[in-house]
PDB file of N, CA and C in Angstrom:
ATOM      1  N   UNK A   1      76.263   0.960  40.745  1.00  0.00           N
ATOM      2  CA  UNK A   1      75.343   1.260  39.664  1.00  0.00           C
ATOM      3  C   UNK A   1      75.212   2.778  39.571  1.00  0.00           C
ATOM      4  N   UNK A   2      75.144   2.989  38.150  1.00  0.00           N
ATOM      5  CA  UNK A   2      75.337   5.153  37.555  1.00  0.00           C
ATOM      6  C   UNK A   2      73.529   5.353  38.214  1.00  0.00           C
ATOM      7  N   UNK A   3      73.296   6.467  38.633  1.00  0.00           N
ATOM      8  CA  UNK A   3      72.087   7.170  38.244  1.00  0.00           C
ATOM      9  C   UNK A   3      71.254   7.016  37.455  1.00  0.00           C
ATOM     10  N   UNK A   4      72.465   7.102  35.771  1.00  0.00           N
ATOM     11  CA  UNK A   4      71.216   6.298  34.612  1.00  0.00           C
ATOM     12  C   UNK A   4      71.275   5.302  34.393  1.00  0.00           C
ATOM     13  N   UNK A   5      71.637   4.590  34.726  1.00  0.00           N
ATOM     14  CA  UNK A   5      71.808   2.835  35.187  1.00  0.00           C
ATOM     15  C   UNK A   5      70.661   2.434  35.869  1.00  0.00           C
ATOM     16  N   UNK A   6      70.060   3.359  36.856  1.00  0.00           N
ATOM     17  CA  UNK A   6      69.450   2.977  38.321  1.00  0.00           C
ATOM     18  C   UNK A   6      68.146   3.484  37.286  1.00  0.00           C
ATOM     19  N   UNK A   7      68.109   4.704  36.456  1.00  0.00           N
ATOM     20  CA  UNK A   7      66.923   5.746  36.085  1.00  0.00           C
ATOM     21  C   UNK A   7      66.585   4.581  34.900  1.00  0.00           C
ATOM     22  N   UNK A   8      67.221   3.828  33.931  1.00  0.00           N
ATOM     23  CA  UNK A   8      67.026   3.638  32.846  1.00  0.00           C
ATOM     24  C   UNK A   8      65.640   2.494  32.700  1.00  0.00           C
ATOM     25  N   UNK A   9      65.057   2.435  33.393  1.00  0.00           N
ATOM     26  CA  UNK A   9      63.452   1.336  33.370  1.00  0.00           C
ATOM     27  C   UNK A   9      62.858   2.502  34.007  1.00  0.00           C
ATOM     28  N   UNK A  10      63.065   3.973  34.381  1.00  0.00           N
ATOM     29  CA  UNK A  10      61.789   4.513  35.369  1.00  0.00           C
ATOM     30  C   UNK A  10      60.720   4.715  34.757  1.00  0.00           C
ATOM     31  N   UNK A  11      60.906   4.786  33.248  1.00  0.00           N
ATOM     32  CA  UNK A  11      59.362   5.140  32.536  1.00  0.00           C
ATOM     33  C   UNK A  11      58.843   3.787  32.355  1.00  0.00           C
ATOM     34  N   UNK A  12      59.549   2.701  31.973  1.00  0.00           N
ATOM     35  CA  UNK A  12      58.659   1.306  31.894  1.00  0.00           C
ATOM     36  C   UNK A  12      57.911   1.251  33.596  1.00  0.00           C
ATOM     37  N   UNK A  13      58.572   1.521  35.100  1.00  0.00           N
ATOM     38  CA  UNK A  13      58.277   1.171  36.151  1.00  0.00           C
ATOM     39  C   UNK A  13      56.767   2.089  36.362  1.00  0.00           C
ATOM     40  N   UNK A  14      57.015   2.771  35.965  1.00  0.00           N
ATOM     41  CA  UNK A  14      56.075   3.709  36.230  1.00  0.00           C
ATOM     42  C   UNK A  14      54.800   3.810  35.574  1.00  0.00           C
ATOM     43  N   UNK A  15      54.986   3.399  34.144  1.00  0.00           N
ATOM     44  CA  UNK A  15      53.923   3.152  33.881  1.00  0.00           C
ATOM     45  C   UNK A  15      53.227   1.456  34.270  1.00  0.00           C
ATOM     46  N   UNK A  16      53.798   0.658  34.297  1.00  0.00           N
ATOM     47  CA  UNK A  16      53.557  -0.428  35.070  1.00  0.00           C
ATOM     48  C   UNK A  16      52.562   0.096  36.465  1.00  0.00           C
ATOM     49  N   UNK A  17      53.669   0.849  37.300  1.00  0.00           N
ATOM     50  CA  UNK A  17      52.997   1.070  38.905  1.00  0.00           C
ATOM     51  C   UNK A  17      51.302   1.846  38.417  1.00  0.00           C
ATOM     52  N   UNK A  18      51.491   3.075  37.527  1.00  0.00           N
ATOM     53  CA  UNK A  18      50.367   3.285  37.055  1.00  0.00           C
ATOM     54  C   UNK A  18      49.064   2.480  36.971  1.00  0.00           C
ATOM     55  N   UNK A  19      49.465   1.374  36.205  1.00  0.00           N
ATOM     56  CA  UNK A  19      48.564   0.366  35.279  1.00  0.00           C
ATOM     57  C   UNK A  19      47.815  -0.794  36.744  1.00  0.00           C
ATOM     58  N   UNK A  20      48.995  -0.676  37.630  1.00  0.00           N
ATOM     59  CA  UNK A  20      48.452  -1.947  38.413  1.00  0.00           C
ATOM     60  C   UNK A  20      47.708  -1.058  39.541  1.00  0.00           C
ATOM     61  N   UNK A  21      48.196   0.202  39.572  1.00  0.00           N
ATOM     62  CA  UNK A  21      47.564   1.519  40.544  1.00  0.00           C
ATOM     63  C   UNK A  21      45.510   1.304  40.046  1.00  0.00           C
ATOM     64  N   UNK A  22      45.330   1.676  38.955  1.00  0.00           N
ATOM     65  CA  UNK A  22      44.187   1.343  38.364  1.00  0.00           C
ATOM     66  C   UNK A  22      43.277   0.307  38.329  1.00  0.00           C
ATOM     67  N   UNK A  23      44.465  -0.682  38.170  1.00  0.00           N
ATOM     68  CA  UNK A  23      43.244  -2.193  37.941  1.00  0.00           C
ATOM     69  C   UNK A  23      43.524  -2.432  39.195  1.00  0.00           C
ATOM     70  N   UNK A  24      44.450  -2.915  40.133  1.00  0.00           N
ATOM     71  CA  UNK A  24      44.277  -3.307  41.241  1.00  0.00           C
ATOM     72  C   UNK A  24      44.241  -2.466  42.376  1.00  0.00           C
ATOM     73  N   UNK A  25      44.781  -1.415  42.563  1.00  0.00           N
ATOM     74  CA  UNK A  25      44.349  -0.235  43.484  1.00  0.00           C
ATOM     75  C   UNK A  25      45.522  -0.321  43.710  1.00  0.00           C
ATOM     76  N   UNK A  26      45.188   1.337  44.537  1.00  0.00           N
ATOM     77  CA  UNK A  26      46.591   1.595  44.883  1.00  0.00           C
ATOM     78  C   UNK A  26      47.586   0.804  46.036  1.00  0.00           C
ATOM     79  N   UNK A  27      48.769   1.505  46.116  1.00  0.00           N
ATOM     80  CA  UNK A  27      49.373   0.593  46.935  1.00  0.00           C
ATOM     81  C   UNK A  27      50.907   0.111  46.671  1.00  0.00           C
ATOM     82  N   UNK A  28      51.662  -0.545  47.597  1.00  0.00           N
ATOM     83  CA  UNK A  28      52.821  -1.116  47.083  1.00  0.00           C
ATOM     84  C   UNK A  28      52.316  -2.421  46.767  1.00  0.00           C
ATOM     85  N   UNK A  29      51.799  -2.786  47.624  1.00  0.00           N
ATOM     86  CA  UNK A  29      50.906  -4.329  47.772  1.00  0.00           C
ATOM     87  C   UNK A  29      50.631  -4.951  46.423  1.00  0.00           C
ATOM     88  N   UNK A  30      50.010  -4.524  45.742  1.00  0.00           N
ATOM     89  CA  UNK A  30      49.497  -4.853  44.645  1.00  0.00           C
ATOM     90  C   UNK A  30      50.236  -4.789  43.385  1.00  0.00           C
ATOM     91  N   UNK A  31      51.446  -3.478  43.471  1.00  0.00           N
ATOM     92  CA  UNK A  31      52.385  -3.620  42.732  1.00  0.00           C
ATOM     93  C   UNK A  31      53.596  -4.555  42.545  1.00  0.00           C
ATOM     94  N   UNK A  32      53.592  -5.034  43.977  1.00  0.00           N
ATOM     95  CA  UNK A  32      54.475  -6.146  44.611  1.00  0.00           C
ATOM     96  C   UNK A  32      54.225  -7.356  44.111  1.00  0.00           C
ATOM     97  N   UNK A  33      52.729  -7.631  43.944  1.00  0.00           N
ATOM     98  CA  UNK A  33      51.743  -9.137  43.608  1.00  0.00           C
ATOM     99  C   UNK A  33      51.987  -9.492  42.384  1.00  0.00           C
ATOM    100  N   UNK A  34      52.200  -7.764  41.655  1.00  0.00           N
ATOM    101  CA  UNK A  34      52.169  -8.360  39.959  1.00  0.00           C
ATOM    102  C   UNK A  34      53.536  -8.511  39.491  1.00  0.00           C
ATOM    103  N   UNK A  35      54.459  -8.023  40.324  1.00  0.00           N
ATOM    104  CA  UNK A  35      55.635  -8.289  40.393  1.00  0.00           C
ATOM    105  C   UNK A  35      56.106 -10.199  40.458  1.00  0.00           C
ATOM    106  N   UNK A  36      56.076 -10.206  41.095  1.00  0.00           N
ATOM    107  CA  UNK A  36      56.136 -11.794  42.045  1.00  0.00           C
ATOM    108  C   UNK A  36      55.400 -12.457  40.907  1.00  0.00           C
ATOM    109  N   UNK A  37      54.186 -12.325  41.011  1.00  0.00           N
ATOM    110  CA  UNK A  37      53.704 -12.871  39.925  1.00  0.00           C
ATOM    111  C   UNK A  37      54.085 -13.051  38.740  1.00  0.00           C
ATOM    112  N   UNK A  38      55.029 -12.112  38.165  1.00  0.00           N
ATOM    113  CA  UNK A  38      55.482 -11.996  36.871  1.00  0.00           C
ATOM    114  C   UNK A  38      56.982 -13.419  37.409  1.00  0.00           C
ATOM    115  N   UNK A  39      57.593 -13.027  38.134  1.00  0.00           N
ATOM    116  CA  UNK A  39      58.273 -13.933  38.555  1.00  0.00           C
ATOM    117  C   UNK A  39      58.364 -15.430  39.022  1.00  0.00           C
ATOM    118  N   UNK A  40      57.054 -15.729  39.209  1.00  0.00           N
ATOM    119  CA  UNK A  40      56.839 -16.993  39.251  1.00  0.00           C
ATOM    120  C   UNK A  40      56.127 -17.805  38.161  1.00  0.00           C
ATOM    121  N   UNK A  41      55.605 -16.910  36.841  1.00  0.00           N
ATOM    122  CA  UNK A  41      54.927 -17.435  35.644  1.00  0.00           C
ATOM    123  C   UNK A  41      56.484 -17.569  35.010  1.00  0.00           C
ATOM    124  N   UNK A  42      56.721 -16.619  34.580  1.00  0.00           N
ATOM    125  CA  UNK A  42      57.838 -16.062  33.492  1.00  0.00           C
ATOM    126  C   UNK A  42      59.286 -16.302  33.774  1.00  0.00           C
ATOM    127  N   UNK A  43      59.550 -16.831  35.137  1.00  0.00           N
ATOM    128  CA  UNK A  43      61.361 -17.215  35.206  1.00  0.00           C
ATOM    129  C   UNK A  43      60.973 -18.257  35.983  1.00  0.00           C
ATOM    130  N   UNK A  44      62.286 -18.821  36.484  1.00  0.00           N
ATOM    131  CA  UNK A  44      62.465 -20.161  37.353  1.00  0.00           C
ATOM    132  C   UNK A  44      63.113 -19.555  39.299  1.00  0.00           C
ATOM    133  N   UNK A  45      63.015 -17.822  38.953  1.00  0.00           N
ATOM    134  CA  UNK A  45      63.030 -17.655  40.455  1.00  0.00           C
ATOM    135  C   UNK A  45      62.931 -18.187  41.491  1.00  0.00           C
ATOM    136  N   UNK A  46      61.467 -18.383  41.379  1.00  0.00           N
ATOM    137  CA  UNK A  46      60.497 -19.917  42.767  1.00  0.00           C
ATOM    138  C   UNK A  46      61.263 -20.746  42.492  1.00  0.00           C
ATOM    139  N   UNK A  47      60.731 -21.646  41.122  1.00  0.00           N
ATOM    140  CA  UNK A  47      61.000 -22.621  40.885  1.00  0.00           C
ATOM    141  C   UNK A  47      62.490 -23.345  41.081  1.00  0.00           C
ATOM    142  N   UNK A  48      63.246 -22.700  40.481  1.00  0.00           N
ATOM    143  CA  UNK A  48      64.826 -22.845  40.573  1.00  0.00           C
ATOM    144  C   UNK A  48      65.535 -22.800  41.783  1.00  0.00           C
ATOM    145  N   UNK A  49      65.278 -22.339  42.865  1.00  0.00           N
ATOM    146  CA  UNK A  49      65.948 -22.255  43.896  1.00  0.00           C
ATOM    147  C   UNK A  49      65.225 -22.648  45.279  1.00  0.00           C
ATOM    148  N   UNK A  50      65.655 -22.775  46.462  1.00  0.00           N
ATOM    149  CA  UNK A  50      64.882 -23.017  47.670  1.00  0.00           C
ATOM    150  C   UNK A  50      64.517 -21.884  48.336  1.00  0.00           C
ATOM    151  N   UNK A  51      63.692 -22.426  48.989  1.00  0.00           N
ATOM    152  CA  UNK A  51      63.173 -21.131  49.475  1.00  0.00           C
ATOM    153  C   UNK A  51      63.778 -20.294  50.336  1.00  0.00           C
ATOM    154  N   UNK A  52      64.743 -20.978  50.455  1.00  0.00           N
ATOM    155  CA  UNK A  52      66.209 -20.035  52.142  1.00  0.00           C
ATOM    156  C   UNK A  52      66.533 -19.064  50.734  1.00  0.00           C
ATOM    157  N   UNK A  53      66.919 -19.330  49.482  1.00  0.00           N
ATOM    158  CA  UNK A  53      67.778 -18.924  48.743  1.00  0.00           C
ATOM    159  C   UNK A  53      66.694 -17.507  48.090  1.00  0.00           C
ATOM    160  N   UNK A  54      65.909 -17.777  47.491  1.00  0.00           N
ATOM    161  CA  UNK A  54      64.635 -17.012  47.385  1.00  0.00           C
ATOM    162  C   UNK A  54      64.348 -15.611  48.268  1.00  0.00           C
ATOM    163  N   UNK A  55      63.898 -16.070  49.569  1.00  0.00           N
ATOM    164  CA  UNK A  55      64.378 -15.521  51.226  1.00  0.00           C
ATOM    165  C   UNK A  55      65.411 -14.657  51.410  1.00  0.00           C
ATOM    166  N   UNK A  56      66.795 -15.128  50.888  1.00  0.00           N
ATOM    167  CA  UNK A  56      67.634 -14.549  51.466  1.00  0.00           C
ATOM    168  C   UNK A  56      68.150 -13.802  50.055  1.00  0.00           C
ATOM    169  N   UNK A  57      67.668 -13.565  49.206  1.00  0.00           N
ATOM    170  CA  UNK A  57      68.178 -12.973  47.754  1.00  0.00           C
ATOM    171  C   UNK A  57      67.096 -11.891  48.065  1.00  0.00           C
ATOM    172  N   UNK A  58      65.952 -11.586  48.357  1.00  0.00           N
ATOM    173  CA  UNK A  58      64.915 -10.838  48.622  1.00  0.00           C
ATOM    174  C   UNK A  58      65.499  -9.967  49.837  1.00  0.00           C
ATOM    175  N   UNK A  59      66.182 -10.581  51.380  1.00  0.00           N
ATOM    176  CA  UNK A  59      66.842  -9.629  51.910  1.00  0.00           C
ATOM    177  C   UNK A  59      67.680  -8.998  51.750  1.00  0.00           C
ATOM    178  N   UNK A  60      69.039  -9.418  50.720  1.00  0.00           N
ATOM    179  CA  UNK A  60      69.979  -9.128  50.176  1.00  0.00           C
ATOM    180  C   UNK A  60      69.564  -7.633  49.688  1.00  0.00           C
ATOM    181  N   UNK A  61      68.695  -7.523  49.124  1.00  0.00           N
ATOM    182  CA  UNK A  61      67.904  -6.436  47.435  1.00  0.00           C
ATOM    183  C   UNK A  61      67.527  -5.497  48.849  1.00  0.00           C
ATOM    184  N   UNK A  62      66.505  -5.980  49.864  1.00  0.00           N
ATOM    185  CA  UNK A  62      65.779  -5.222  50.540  1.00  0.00           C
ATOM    186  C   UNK A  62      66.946  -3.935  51.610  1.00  0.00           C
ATOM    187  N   UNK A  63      67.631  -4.616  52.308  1.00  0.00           N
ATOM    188  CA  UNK A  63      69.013  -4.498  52.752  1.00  0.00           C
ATOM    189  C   UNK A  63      69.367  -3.415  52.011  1.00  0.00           C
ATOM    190  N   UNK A  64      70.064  -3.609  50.557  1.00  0.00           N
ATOM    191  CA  UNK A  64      71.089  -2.844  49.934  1.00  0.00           C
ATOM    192  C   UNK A  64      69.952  -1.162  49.647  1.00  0.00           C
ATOM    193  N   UNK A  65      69.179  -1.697  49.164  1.00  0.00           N
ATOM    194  CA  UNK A  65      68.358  -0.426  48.872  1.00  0.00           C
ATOM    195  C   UNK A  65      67.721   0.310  50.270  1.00  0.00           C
ATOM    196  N   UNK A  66      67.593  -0.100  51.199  1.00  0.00           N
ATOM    197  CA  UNK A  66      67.184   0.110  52.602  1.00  0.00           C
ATOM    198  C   UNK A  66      68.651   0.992  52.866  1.00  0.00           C
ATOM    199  N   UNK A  67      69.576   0.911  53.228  1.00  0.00           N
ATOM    200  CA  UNK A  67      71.136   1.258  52.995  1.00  0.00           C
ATOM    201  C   UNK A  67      71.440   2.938  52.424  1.00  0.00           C
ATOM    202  N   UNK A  68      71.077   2.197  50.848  1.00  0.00           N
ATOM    203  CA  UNK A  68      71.668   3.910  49.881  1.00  0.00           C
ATOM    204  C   UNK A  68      70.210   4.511  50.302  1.00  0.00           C
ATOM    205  N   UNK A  69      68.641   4.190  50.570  1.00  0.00           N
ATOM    206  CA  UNK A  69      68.118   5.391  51.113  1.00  0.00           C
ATOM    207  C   UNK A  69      68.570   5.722  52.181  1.00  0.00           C
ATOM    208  N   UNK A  70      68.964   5.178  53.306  1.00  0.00           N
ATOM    209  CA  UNK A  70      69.091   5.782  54.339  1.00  0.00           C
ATOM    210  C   UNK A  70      70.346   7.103  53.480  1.00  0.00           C
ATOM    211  N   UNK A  71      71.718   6.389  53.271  1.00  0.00           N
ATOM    212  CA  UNK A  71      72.318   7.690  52.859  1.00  0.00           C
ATOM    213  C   UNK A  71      71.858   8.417  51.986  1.00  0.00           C
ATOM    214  N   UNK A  72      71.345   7.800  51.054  1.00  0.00           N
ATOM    215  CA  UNK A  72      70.604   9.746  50.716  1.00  0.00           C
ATOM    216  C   UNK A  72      69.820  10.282  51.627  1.00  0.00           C
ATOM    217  N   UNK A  73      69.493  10.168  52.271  1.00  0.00           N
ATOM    218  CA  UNK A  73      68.511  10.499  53.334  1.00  0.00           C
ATOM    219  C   UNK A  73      69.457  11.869  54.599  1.00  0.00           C
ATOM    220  N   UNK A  74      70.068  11.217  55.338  1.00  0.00           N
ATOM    221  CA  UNK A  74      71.472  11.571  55.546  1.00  0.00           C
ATOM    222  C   UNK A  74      72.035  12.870  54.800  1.00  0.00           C
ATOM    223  N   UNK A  75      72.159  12.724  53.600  1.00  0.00           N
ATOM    224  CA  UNK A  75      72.753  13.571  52.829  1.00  0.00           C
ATOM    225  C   UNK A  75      71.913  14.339  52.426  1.00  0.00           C
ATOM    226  N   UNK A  76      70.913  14.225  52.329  1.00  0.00           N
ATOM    227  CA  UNK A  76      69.469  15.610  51.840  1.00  0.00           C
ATOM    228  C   UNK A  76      69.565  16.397  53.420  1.00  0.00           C
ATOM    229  N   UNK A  77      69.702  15.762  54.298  1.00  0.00           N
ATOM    230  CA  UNK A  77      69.145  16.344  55.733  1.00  0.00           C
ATOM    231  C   UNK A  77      70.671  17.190  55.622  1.00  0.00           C
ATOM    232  N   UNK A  78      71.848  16.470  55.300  1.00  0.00           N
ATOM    233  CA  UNK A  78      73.140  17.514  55.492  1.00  0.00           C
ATOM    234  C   UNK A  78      73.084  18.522  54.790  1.00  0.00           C
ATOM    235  N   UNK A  79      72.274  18.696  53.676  1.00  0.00           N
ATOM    236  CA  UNK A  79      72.454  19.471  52.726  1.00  0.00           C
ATOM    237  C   UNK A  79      71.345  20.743  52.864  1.00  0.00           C
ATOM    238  N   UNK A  80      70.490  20.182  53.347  1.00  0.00           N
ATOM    239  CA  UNK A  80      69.001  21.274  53.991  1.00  0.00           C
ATOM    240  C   UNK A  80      69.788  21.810  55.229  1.00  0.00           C
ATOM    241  N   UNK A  81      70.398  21.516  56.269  1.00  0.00           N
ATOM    242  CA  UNK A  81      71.247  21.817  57.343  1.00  0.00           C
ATOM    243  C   UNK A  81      72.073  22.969  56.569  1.00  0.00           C
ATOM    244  N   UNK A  82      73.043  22.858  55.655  1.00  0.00           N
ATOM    245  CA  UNK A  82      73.887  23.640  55.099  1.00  0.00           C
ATOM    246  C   UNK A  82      72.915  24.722  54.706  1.00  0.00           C
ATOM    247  N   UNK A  83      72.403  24.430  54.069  1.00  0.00           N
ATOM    248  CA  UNK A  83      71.194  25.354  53.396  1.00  0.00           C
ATOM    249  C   UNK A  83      70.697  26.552  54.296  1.00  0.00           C
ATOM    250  N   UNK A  84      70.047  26.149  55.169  1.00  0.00           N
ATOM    251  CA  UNK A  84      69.243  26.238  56.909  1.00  0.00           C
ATOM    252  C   UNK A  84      70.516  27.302  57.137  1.00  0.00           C
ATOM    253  N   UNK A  85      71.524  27.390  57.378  1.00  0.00           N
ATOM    254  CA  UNK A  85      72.734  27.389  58.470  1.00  0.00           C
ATOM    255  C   UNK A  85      73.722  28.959  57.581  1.00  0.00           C
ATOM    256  N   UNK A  86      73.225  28.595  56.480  1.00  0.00           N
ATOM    257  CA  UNK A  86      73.552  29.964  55.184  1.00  0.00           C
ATOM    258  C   UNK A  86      72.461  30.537  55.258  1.00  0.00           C
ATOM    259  N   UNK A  87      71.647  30.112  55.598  1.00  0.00           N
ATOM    260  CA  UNK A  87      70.320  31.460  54.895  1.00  0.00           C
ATOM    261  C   UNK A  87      70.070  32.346  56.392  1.00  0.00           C
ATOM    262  N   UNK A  88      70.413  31.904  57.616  1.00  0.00           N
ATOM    263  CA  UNK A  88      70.601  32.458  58.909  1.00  0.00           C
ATOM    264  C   UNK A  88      71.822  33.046  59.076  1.00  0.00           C
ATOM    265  N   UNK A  89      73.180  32.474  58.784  1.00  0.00           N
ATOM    266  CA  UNK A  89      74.189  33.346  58.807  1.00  0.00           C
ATOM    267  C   UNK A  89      74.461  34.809  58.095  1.00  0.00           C
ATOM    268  N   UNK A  90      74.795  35.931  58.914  1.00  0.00           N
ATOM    269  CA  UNK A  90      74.781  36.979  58.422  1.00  0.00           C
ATOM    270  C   UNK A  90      75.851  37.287  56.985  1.00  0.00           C
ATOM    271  N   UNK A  91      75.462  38.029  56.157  1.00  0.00           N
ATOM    272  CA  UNK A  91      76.420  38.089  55.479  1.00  0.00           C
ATOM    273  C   UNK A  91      78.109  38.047  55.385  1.00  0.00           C
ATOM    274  N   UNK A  92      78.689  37.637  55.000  1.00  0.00           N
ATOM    275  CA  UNK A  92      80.175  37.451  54.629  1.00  0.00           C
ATOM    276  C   UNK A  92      80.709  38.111  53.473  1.00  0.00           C
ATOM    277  N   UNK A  93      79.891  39.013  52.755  1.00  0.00           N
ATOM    278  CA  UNK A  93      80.595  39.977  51.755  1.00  0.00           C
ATOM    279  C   UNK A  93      80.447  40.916  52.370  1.00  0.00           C
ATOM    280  N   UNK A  94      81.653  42.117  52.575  1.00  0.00           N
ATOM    281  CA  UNK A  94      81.875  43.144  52.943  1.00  0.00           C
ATOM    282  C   UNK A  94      81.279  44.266  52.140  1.00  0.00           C
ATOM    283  N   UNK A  95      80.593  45.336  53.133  1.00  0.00           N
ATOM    284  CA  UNK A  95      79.594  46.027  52.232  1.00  0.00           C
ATOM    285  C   UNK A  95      79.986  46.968  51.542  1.00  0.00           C
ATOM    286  N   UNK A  96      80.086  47.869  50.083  1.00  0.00           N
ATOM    287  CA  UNK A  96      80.895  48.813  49.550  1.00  0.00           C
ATOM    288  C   UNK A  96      80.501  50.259  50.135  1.00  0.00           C
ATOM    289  N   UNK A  97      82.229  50.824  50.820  1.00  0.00           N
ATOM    290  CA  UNK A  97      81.944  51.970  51.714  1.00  0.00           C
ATOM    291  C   UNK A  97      80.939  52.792  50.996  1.00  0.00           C
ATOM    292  N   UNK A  98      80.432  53.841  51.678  1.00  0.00           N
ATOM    293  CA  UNK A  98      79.185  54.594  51.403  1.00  0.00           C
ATOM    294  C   UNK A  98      80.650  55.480  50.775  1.00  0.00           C
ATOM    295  N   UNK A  99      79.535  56.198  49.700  1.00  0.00           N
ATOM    296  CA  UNK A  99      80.342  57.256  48.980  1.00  0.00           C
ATOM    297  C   UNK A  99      79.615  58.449  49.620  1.00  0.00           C
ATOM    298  N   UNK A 100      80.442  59.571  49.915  1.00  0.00           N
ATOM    299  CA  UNK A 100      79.945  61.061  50.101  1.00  0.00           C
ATOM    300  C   UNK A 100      79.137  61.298  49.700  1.00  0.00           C
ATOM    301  N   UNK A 101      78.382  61.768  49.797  1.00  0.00           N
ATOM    302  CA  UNK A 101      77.256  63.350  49.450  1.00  0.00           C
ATOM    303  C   UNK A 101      77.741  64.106  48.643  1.00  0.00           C
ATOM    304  N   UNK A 102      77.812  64.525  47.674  1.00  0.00           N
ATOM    305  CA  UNK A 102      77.797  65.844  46.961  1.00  0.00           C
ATOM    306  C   UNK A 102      76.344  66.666  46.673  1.00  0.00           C
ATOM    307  N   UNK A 103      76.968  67.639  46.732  1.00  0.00           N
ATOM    308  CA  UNK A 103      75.351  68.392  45.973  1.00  0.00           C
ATOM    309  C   UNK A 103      75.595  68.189  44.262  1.00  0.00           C
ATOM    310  N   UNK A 104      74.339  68.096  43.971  1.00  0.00           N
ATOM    311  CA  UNK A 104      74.329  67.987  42.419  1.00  0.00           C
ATOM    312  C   UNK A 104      74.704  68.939  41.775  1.00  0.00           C
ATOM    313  N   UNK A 105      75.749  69.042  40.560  1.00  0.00           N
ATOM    314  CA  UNK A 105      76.522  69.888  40.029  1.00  0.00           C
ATOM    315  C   UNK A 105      75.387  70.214  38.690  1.00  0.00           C
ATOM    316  N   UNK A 106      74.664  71.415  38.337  1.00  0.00           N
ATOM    317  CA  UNK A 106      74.711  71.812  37.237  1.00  0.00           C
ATOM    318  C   UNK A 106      75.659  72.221  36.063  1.00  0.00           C
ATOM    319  N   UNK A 107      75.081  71.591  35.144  1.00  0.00           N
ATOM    320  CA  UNK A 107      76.115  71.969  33.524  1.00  0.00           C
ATOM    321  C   UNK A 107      75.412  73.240  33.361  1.00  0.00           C
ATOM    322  N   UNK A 108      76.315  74.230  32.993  1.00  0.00           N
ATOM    323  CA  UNK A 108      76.249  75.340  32.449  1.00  0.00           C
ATOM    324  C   UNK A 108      76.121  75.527  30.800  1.00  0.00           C
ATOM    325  N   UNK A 109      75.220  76.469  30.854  1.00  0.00           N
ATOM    326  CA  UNK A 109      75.019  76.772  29.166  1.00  0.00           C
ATOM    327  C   UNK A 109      75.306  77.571  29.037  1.00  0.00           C
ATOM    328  N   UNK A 110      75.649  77.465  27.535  1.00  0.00           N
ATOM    329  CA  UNK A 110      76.073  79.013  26.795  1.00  0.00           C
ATOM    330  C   UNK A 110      75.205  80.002  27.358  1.00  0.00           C
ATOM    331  N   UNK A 111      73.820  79.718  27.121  1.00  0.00           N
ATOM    332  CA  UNK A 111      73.457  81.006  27.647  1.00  0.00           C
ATOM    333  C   UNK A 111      73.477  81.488  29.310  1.00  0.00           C
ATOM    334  N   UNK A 112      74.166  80.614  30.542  1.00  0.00           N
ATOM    335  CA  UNK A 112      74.036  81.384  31.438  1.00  0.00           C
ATOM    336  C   UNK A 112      74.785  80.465  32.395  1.00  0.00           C
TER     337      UNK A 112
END
């Protein structure tokens, strides 16, 4: 699944999490309830299947997304490391030689 594949419900989710944040308080808990809930009025989820199947479609989801956070997770920490590891290493551009000293040259005028 793309990024905007994964992004494309975040404003419906969010205002949802909002809405149930308010009436039922905060929490995953409660966002979870109206979830489920929506799932057991409105499809045949429950209804349609047993409960091993239910069970094990819920670990399946929990699993896979448990998974890609860990690697992003992983990969933010590699990337703060890189980060970390450049901003301590001394420079690697070579510095431009110092130019001489001169004394400052006056322009001469007509008159002197």
């Amino acid at each position: 699944m793309t990024s905007r594949e994964e992004e494309q419900f975040d404003a419906v989710l969010l205002g949802l999490a909002q809405q149930v944040s308010a009436t039922k308080g905060p929490g995953i808990n409660p966002l979870l309830d109206t979830f489920f809930s929506f799932l057991r009025r409105k499809t045949d989820f429950f209804s349609g299947a047993t409960e091993e199947t239910v069970f094990q479609t819920l670990r399946e989801q929990v699993k896979r997304h448990a998974s890609i956070a860990e690697a992003d997770k992983a990969k933010r920490m590699k990337e703060e490391a890189t980060r970390a590891a450049r901003a301590q290493a001394p420079s690697t551009k070579a510095a431009a030689p110092a130019q001489p000293k001169t004394a400052p040259v006056k322009a001469k005028t007509a008159s002197g």
